[in-house]
Structure formats: structure tokens, C-alpha cells
PDB file of N, CA and C in Angstrom:
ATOM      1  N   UNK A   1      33.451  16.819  -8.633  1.00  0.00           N
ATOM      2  CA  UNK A   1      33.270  15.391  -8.773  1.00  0.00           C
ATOM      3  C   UNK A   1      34.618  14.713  -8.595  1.00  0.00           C
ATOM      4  N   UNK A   2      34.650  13.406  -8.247  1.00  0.00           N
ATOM      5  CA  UNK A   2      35.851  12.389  -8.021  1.00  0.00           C
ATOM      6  C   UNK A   2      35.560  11.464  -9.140  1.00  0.00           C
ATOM      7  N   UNK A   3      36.613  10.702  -8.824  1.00  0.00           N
ATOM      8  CA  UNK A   3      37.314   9.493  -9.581  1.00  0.00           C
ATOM      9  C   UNK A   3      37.517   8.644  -8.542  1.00  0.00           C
ATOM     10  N   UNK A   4      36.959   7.471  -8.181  1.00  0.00           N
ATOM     11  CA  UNK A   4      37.958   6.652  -7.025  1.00  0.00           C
ATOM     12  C   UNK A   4      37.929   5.397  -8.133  1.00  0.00           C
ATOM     13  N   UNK A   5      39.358   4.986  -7.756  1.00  0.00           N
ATOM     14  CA  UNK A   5      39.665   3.923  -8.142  1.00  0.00           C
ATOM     15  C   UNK A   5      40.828   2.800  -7.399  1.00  0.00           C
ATOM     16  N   UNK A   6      39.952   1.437  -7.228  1.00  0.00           N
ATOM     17  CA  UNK A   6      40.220   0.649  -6.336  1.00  0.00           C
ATOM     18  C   UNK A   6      40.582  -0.751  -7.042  1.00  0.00           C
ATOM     19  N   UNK A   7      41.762  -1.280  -6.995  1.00  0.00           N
ATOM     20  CA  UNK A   7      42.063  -2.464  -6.926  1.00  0.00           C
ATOM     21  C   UNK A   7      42.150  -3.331  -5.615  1.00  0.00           C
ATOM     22  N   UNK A   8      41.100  -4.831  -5.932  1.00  0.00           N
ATOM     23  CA  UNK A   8      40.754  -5.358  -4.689  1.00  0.00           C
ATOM     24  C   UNK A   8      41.085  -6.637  -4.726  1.00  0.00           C
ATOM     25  N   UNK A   9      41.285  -7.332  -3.546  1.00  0.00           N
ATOM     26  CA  UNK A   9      41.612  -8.909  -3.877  1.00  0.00           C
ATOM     27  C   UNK A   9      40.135  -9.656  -4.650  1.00  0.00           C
ATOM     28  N   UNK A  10      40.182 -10.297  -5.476  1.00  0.00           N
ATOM     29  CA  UNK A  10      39.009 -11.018  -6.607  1.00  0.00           C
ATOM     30  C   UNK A  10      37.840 -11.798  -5.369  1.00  0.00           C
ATOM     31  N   UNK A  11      38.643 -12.493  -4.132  1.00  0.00           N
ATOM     32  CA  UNK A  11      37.438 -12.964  -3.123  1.00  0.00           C
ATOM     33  C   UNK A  11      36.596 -11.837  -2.310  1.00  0.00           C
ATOM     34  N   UNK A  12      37.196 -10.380  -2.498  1.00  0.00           N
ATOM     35  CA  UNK A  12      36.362  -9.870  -1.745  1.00  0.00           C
ATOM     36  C   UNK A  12      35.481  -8.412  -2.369  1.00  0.00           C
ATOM     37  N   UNK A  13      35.152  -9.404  -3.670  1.00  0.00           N
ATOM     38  CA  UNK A  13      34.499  -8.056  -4.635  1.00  0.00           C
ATOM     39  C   UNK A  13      33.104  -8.207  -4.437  1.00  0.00           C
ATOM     40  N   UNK A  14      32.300  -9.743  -3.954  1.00  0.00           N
ATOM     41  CA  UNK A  14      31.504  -9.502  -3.701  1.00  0.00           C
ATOM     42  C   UNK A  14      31.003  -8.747  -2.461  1.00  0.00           C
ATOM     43  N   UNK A  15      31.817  -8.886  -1.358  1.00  0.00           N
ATOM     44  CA  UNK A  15      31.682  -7.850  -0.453  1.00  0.00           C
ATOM     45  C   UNK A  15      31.346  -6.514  -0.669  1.00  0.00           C
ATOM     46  N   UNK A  16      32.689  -6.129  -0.835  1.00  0.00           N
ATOM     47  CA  UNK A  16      32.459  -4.804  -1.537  1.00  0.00           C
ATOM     48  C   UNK A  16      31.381  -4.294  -2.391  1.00  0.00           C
ATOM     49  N   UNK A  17      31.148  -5.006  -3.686  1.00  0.00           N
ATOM     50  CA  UNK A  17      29.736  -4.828  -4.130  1.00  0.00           C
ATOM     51  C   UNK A  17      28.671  -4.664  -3.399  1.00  0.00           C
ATOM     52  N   UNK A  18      28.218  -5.060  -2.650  1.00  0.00           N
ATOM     53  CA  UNK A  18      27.396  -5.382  -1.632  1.00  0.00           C
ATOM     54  C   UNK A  18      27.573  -4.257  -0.539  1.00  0.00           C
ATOM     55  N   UNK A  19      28.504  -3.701  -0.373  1.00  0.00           N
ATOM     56  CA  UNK A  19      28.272  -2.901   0.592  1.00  0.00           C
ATOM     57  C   UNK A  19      28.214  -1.504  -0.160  1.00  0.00           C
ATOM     58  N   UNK A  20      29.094  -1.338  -1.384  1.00  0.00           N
ATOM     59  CA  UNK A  20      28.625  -0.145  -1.851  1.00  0.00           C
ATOM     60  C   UNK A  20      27.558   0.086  -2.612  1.00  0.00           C
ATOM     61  N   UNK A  21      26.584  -0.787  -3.193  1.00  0.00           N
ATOM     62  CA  UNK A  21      25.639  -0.999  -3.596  1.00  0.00           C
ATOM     63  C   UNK A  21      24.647  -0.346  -2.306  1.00  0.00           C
ATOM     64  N   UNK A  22      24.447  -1.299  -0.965  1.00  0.00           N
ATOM     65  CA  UNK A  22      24.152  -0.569   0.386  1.00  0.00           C
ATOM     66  C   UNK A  22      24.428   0.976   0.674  1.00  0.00           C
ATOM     67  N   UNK A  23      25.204   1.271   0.161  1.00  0.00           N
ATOM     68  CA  UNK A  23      25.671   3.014   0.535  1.00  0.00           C
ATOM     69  C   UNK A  23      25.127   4.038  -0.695  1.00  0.00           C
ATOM     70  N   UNK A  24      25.434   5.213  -0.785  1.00  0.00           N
ATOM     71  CA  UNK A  24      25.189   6.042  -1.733  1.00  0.00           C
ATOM     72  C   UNK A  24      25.788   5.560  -3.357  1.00  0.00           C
ATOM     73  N   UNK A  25      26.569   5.195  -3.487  1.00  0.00           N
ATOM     74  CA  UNK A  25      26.413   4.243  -5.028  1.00  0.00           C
ATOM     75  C   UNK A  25      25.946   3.335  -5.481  1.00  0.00           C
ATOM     76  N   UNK A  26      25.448   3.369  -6.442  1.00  0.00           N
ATOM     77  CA  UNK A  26      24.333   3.314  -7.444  1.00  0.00           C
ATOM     78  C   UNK A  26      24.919   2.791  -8.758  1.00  0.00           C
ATOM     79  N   UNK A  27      26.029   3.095  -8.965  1.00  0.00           N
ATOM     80  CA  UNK A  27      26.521   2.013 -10.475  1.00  0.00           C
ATOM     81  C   UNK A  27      27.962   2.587 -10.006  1.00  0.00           C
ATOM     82  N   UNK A  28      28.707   1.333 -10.892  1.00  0.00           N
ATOM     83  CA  UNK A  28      30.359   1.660 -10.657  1.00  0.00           C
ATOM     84  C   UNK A  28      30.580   0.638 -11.907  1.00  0.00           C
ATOM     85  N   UNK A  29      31.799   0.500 -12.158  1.00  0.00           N
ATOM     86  CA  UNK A  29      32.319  -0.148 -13.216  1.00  0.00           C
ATOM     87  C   UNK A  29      33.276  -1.064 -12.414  1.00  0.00           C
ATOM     88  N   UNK A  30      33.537  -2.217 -12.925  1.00  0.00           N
ATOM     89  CA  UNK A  30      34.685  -3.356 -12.658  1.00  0.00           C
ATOM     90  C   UNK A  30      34.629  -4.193 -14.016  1.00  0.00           C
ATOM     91  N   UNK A  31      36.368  -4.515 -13.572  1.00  0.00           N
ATOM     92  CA  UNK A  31      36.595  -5.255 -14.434  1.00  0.00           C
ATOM     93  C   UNK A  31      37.853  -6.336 -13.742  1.00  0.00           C
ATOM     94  N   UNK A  32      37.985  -7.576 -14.116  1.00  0.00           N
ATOM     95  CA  UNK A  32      39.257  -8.094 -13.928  1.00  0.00           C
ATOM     96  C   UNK A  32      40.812  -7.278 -14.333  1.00  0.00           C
ATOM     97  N   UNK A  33      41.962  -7.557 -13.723  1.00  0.00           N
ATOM     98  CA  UNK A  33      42.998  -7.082 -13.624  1.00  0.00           C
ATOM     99  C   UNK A  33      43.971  -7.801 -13.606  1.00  0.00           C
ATOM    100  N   UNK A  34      45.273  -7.877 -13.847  1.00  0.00           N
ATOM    101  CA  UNK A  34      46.535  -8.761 -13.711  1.00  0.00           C
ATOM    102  C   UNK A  34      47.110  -7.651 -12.876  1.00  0.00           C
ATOM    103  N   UNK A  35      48.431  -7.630 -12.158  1.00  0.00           N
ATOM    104  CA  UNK A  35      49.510  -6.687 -12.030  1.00  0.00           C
ATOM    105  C   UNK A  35      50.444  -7.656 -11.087  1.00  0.00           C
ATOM    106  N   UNK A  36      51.560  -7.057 -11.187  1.00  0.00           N
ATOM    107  CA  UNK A  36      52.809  -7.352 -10.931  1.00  0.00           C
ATOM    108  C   UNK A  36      53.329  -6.830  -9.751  1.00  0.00           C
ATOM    109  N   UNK A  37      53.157  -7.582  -8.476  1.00  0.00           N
ATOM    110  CA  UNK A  37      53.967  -6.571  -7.031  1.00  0.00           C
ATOM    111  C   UNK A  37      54.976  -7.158  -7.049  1.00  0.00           C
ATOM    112  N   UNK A  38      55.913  -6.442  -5.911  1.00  0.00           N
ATOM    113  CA  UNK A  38      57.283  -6.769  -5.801  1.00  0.00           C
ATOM    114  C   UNK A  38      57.424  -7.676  -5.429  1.00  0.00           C
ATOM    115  N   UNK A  39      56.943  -8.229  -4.704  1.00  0.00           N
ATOM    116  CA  UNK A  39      56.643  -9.809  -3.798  1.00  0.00           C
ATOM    117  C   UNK A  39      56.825 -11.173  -4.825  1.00  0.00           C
ATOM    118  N   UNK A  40      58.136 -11.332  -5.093  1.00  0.00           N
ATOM    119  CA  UNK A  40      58.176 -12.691  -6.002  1.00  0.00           C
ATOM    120  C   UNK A  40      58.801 -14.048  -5.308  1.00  0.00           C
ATOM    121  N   UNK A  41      57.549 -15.137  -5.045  1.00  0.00           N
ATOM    122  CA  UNK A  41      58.084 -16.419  -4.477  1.00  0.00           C
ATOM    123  C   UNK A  41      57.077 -17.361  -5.231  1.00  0.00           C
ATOM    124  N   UNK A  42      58.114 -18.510  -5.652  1.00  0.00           N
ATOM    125  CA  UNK A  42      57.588 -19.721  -6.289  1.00  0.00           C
ATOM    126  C   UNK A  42      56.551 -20.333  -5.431  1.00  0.00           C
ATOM    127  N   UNK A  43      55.671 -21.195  -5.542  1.00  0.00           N
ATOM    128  CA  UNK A  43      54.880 -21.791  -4.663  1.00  0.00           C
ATOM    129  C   UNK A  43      54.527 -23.196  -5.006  1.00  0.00           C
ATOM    130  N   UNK A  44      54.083 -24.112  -4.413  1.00  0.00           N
ATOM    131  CA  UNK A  44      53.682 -25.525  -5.179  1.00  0.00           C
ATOM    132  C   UNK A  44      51.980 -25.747  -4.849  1.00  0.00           C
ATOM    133  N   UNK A  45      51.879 -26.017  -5.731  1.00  0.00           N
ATOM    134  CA  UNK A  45      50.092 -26.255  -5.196  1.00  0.00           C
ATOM    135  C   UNK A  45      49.871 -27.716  -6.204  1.00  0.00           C
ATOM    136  N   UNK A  46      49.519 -28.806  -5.052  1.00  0.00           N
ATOM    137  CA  UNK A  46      49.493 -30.299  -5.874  1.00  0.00           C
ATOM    138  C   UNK A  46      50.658 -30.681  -6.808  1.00  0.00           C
ATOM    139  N   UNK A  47      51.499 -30.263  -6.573  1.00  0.00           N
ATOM    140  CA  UNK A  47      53.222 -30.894  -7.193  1.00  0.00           C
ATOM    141  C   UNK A  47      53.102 -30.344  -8.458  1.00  0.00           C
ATOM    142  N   UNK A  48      52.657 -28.941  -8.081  1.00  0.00           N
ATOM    143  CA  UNK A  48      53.397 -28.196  -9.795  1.00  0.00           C
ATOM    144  C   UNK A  48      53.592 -27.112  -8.985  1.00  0.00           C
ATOM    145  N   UNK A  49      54.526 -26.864  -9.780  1.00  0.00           N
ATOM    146  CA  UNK A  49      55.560 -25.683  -9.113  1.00  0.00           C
ATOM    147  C   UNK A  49      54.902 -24.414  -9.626  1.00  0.00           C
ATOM    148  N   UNK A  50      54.525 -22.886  -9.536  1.00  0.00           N
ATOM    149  CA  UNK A  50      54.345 -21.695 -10.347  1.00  0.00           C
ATOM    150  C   UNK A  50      54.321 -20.547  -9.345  1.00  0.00           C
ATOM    151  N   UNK A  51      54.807 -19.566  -9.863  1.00  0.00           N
ATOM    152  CA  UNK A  51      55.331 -18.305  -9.460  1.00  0.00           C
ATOM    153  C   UNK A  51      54.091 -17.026  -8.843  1.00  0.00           C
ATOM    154  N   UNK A  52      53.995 -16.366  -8.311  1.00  0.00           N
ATOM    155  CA  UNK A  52      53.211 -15.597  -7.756  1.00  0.00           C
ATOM    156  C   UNK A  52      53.433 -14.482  -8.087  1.00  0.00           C
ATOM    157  N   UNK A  53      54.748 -14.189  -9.371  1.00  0.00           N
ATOM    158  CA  UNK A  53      54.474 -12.876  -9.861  1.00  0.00           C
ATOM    159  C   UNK A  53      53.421 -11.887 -10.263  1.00  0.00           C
ATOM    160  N   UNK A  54      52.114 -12.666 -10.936  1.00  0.00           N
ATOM    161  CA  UNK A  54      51.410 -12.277 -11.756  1.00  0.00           C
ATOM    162  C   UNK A  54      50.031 -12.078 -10.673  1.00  0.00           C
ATOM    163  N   UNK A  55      49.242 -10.868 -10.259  1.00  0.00           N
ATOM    164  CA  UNK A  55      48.070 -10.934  -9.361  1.00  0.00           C
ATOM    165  C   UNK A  55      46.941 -10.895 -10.067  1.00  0.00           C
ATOM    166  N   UNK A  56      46.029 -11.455 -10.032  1.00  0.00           N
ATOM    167  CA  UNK A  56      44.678 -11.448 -10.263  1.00  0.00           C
ATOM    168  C   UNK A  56      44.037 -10.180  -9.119  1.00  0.00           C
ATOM    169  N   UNK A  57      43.214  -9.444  -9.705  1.00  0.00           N
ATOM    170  CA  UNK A  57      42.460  -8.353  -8.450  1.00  0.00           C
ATOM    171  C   UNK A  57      41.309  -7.657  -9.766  1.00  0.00           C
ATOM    172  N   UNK A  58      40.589  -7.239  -9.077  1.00  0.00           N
ATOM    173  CA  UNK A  58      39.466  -6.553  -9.991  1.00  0.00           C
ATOM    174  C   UNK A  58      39.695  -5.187  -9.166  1.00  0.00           C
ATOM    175  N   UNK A  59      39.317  -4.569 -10.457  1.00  0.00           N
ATOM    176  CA  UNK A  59      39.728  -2.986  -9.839  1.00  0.00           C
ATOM    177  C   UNK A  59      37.898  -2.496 -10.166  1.00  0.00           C
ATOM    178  N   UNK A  60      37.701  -1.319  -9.557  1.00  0.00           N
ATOM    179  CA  UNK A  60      37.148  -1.030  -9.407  1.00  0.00           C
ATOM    180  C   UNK A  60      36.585   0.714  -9.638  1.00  0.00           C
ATOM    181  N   UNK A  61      36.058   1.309 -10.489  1.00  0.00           N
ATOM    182  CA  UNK A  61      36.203   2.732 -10.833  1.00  0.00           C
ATOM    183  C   UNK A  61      34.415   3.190 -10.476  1.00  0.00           C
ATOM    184  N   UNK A  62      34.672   4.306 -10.086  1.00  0.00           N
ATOM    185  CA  UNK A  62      33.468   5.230  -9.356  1.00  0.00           C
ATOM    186  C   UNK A  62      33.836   6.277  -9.628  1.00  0.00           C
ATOM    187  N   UNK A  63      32.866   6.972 -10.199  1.00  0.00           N
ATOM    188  CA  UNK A  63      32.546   8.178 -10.582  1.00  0.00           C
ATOM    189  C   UNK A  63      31.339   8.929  -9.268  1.00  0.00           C
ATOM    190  N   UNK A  64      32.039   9.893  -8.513  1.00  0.00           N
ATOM    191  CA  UNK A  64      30.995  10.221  -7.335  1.00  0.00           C
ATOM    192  C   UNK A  64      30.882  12.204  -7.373  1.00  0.00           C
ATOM    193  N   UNK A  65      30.222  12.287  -6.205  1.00  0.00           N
ATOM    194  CA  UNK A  65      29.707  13.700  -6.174  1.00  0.00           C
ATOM    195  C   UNK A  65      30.925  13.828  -4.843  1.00  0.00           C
ATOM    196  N   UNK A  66      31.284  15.165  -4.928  1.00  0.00           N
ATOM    197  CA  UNK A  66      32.623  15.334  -3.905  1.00  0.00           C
ATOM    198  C   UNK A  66      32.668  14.824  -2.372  1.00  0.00           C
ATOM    199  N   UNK A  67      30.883  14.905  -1.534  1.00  0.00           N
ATOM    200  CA  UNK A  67      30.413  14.843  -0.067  1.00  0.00           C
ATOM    201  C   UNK A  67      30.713  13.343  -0.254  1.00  0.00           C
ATOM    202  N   UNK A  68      30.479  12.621  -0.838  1.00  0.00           N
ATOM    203  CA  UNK A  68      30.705  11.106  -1.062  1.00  0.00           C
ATOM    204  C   UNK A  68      31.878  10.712  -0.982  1.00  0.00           C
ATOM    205  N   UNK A  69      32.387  11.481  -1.394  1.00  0.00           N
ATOM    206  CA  UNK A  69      34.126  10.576  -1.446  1.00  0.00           C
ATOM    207  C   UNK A  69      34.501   9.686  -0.371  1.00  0.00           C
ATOM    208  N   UNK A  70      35.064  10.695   0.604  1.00  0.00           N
ATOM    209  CA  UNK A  70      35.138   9.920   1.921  1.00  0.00           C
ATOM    210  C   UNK A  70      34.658   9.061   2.661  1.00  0.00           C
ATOM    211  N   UNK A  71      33.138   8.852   2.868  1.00  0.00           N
ATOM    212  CA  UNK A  71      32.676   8.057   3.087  1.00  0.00           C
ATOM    213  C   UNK A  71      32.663   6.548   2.103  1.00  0.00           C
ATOM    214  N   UNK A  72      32.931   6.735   0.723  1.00  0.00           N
ATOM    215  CA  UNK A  72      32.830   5.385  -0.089  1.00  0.00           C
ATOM    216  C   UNK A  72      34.099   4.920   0.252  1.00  0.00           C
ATOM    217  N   UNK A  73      35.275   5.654   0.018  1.00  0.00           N
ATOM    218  CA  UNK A  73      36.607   5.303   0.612  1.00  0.00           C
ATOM    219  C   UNK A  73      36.513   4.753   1.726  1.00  0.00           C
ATOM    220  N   UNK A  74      36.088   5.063   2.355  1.00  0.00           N
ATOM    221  CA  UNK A  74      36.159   4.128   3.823  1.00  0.00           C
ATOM    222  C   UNK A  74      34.951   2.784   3.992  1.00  0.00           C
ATOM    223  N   UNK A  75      34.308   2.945   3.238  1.00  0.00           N
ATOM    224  CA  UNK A  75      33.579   1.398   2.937  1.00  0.00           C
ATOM    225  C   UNK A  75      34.598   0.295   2.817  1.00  0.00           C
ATOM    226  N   UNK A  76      34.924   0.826   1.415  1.00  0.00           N
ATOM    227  CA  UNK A  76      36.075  -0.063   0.048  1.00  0.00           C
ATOM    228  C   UNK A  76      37.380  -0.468   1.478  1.00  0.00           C
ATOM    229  N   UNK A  77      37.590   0.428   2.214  1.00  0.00           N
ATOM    230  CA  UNK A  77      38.967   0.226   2.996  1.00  0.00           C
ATOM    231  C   UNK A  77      38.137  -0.911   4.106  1.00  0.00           C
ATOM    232  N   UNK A  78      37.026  -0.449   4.525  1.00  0.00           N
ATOM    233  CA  UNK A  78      36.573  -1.344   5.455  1.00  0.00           C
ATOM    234  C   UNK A  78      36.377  -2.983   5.045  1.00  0.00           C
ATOM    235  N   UNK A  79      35.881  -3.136   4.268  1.00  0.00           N
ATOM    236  CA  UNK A  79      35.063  -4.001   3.474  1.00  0.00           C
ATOM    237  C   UNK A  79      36.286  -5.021   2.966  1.00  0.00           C
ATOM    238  N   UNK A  80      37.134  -4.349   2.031  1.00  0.00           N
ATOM    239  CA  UNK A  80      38.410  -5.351   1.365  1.00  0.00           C
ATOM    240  C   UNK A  80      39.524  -5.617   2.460  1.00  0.00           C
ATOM    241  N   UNK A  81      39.385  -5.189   3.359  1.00  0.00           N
ATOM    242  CA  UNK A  81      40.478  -5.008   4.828  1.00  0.00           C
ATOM    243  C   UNK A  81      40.914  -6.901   4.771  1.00  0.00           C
ATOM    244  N   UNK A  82      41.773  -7.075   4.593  1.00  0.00           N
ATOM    245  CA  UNK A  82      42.173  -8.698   5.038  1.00  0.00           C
ATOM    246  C   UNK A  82      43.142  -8.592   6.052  1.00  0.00           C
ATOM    247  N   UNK A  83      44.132  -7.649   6.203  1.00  0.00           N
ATOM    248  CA  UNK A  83      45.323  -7.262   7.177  1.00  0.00           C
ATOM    249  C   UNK A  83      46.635  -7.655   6.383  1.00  0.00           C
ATOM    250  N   UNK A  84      46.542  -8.814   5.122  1.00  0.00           N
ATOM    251  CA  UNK A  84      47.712  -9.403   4.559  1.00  0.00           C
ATOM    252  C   UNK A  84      48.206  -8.837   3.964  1.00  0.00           C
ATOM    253  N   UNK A  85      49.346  -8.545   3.017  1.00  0.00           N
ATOM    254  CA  UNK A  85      50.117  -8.264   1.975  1.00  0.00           C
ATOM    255  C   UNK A  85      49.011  -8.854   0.983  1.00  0.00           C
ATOM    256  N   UNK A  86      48.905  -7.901  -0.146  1.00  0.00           N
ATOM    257  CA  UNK A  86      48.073  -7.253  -1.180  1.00  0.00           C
ATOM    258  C   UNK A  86      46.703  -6.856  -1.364  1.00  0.00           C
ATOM    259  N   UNK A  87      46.256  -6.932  -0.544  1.00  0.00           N
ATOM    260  CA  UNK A  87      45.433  -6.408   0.120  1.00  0.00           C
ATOM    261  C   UNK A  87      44.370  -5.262  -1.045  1.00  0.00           C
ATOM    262  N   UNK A  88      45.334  -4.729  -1.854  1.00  0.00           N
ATOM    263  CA  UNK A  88      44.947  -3.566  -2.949  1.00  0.00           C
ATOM    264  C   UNK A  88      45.620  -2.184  -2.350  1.00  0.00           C
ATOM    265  N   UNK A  89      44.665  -1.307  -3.205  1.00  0.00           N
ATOM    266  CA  UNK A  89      44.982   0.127  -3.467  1.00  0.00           C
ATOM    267  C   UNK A  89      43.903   0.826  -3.579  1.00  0.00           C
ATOM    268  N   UNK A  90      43.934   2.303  -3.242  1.00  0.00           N
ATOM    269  CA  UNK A  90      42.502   2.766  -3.594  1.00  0.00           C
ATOM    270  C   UNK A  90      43.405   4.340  -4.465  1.00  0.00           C
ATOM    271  N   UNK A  91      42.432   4.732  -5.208  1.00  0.00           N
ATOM    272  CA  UNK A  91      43.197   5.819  -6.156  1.00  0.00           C
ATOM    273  C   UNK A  91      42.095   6.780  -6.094  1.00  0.00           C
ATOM    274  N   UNK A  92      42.716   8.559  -5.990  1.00  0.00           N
ATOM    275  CA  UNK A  92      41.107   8.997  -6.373  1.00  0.00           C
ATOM    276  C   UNK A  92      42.013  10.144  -6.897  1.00  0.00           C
ATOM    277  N   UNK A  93      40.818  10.537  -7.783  1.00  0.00           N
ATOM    278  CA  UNK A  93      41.277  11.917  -8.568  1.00  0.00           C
ATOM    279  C   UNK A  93      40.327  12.909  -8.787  1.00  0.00           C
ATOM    280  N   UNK A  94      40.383  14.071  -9.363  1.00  0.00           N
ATOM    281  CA  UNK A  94      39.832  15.053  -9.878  1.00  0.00           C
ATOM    282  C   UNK A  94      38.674  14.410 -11.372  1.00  0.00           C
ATOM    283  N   UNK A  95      37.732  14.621 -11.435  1.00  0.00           N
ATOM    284  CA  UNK A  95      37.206  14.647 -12.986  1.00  0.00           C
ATOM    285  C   UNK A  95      36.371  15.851 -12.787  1.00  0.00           C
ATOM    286  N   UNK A  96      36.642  16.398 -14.098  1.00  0.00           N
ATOM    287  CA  UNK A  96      36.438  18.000 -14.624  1.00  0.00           C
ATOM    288  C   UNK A  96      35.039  18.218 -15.079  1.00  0.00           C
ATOM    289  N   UNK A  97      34.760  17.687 -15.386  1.00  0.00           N
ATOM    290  CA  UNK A  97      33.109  16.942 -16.190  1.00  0.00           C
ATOM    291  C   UNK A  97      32.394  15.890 -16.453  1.00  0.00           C
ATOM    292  N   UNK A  98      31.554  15.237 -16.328  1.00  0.00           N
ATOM    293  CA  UNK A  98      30.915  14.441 -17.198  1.00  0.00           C
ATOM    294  C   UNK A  98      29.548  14.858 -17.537  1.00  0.00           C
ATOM    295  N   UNK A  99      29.032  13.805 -18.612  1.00  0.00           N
ATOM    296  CA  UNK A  99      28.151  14.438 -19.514  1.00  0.00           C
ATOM    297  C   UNK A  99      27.232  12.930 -19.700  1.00  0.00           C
ATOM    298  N   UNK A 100      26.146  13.041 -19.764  1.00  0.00           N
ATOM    299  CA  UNK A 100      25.317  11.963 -20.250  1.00  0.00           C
ATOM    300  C   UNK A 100      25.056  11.280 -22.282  1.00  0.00           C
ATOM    301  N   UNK A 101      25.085  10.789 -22.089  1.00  0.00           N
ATOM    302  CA  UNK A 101      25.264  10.875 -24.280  1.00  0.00           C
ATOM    303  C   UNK A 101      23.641  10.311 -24.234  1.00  0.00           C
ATOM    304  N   UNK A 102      22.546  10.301 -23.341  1.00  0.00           N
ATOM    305  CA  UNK A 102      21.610  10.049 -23.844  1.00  0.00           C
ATOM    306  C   UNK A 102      20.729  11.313 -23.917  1.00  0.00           C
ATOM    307  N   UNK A 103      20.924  12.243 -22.971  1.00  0.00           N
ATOM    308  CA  UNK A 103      20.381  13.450 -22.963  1.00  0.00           C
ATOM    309  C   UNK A 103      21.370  14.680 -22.710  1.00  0.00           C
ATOM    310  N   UNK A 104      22.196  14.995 -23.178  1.00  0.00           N
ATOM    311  CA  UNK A 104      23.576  15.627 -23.280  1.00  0.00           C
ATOM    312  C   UNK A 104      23.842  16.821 -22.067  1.00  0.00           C
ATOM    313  N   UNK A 105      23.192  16.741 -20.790  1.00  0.00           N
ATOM    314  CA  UNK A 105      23.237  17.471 -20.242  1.00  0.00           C
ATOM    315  C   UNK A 105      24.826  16.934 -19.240  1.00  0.00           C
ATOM    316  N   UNK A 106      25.247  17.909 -18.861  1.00  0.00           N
ATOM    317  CA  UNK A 106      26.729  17.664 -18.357  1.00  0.00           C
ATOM    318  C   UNK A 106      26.832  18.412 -16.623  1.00  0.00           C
ATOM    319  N   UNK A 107      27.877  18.182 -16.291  1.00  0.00           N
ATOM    320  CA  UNK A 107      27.748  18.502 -14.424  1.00  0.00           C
ATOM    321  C   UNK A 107      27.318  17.403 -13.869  1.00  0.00           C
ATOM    322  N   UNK A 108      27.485  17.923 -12.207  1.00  0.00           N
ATOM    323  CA  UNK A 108      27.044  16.648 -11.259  1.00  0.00           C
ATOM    324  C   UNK A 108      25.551  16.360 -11.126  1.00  0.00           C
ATOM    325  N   UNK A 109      25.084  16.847 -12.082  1.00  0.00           N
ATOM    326  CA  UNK A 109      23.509  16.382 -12.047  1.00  0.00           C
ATOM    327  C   UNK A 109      23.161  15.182 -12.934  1.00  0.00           C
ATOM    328  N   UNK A 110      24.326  14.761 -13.615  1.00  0.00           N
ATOM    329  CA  UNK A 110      24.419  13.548 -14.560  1.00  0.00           C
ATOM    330  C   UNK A 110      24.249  12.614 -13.399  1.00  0.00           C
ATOM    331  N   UNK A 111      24.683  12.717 -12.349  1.00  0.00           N
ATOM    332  CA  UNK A 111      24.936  11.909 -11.138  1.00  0.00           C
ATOM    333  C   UNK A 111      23.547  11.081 -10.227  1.00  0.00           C
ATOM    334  N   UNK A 112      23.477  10.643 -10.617  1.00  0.00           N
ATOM    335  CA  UNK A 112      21.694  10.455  -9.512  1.00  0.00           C
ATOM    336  C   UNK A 112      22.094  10.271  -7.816  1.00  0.00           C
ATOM    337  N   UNK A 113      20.868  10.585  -7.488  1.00  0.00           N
ATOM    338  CA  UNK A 113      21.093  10.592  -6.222  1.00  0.00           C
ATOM    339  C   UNK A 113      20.492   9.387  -5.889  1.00  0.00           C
ATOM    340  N   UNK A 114      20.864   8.347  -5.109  1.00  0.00           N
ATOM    341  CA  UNK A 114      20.634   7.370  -4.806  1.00  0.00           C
ATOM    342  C   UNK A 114      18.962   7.678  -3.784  1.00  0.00           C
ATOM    343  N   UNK A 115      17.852   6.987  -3.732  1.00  0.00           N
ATOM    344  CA  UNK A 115      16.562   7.229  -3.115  1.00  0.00           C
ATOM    345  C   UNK A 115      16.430   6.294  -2.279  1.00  0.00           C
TER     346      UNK A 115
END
């Protein structure tokens, strides 16, 4: 099993939703995000001055079956693609187990297969 995890620009989560919803996933988790890139320039918007340190992005976490990986990765890359600077990140890792807490059975069969 994987871990992918994706921070995305906040205008293009409904996309994304929408297209991985369309593909083999079936539930994912999001949440809003702050973070800090290197990219620091003041800006004015209607004669107040404020800084662009601070990013707004919703990240995005999926829990998948291993044949999946690649293909959801390349949705998320397709889908959030703007070409600009911040654009996001996509993260994926190893997970060792999971387990259901309503019927305690554990492995990738916790996993549904999308129908």
C-alpha cells in the first residue's frame, strides 16, 4: 500500500476532486494548509500593501493499493498543472498496514475497490 500526499493550489481542488473521484479513488482526506516558500515579495491589492510569504494550498492525503499509485499521481500532476511557480508538491510513501476500527480486519482489503 501507498501514502500519496499532495499539496495543491486552493483554486484547483475542485478539479482535482473531480477527477480523482472519476478514477479509482473512492475517499481521500483534505484539509486546508498554510506554508512558507522561498518566494518573498510584497504586493498591493486595492492600496494595502501585504506580503506573500504565507501560502494558502489544501493538501491532500490518499491512502491507495500499490497498481494505483502511478496512475493517481499522474491525474493530481495533470489536473493541478498551472505551469506557474507554486504550483504544489506531491509526496508518496510506504504504509505498512491499515486496519478498519469498524470490523478490525487489516491489509489491502480494508481498501475497496472502486465498482
Amino acid at each position: 500500500m501507498k501514502k500519496i500526499e499532495a499539496i495543491i493550489r486552493k483554486t484547483k481542488f475542485e478539479e482535482v476532486k473531480e477527477a480523482l473521484l472519476s478514477s479509482d479513488i473512492d475517499w481521500f482526506e483534505y484539509h486546508d494548509v498554510h506554508g512558507i516558500g522561498q518566494s518573498r515579495q510584497e504586493r498591493v491589492y486595492r492600496g494595502v500593501q501585504y506580503s506573500t510569504d504565507v501560502i494558502e494550498r489544501v493538501a491532500i492525503t490518499i491512502v491507495c493499493r500499490d497498481q494505483i499509485l502511478e496512475p493517481t499521481v499522474q491525474v493530481i500532476l495533470r489536473v493541478a498543472h498551472t505551469g506557474e511557480v507554486g504550483d504544489g508538491r506531491i509526496f508518496t510513501s510506504d504504509v505498512i498496514d491499515t486496519y478498519s476500527i469498524r470490523t478490525g480486519e487489516n491489509g489491502d482489503t480494508v481498501l475497496r475497490d472502486k465498482k
